[in-house]
Protein backbone atom coordinates (compact mmCIF):
# COMPACT_ATOMS: atom_id res chain seq x y z
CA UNK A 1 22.79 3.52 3.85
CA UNK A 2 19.57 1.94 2.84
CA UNK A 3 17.29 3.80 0.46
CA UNK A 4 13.37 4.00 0.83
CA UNK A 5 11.70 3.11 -2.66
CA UNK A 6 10.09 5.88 -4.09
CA UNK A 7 6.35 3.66 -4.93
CA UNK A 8 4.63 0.76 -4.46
CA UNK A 9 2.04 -0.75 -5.46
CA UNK A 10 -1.15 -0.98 -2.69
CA UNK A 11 -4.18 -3.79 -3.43
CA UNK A 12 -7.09 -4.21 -1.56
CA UNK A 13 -8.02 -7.47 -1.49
CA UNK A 14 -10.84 -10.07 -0.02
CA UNK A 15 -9.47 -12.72 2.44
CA UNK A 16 -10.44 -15.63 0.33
CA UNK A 17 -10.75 -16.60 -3.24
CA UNK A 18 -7.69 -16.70 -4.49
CA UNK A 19 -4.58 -18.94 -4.63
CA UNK A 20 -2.19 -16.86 -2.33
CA UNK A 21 -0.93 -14.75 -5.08
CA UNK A 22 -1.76 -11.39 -5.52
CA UNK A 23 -1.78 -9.23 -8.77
CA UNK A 24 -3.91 -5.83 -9.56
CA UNK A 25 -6.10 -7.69 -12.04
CA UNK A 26 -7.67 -9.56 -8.67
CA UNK A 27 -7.68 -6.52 -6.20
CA UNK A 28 -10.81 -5.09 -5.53
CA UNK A 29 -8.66 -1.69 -5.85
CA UNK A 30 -5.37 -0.93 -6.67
CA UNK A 31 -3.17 2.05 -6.46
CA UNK A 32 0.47 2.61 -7.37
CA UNK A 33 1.31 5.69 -4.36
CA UNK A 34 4.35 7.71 -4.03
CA UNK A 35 6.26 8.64 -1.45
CA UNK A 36 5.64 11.97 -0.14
CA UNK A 37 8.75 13.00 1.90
CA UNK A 38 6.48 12.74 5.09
CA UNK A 39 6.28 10.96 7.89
CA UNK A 40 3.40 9.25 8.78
CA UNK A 41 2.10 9.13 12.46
CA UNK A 42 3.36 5.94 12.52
CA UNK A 43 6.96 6.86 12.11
CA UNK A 44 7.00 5.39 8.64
CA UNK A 45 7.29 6.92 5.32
CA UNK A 46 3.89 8.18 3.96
CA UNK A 47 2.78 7.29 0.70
CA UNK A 48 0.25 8.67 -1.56
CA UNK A 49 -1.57 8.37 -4.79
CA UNK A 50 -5.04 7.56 -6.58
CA UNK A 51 -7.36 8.17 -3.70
CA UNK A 52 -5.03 6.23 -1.35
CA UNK A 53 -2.60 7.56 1.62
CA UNK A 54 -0.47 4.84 3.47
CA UNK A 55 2.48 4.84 6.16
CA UNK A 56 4.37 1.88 5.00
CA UNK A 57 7.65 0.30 6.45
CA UNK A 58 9.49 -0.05 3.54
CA UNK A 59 11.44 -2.87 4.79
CA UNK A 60 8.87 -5.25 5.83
CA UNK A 61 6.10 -3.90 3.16
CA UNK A 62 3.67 -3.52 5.95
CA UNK A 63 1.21 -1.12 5.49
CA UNK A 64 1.09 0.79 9.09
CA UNK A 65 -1.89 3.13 8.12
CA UNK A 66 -4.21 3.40 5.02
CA UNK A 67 -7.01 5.77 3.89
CA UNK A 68 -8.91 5.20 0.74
CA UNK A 69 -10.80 8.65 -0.34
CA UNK A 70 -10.11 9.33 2.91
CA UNK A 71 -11.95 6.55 4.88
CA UNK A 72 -9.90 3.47 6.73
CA UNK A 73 -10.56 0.35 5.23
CA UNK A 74 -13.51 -1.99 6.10
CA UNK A 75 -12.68 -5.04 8.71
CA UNK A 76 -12.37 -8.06 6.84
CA UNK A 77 -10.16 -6.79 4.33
CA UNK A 78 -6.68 -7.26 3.36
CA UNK A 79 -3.93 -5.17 1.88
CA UNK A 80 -0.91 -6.28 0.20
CA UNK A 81 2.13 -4.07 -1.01
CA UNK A 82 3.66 -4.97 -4.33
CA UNK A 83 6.97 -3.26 -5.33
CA UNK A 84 7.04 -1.40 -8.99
CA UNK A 85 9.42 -1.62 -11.15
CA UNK A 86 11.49 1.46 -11.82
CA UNK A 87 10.42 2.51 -15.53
């Protein structure tokens, strides 16, 4: 039985200017979301947290759906899923 982590960390990022890396300090914005319990319309887990709702599959990390403040995110831009440690 696999388990579905319980956050991640979501950054919005440009296409270009950095190395390939990613880390919060370089997002244009950043969020660390929760899962909710729901399904998304995707058929993923939604996530949700500091302005940000995602379905993400939690085994590739690929973000399926995203609103930020409620808008979907400008073409152009990227988003990259970062796991966070459990504290």
């Amino acid at each position: 039985m696999t388990t579905v982590p319980q956050r991640f960390e979501i950054l919005l990022v440009a296409p270009e200017g950095h190395d390939g890396t990613f880390a919060s300090s370089h997002a244009l914005r950043s969020a660390v979301v929760e899962a909710t319990g729901d399904t998304g319309e995707s058929g993923y887990p939604r996530y949700a947290g500091n302005g940000m709702v995602a379905d993400i599959d939690p085994e590739t990390r690929t973000v399926e759906g995203l609103l930020i403040d409620g808008y979907e995110v400008d073409y152009g831009l990227s988003v990259r899923v970062v796991d966070v440690p459990v504290a």
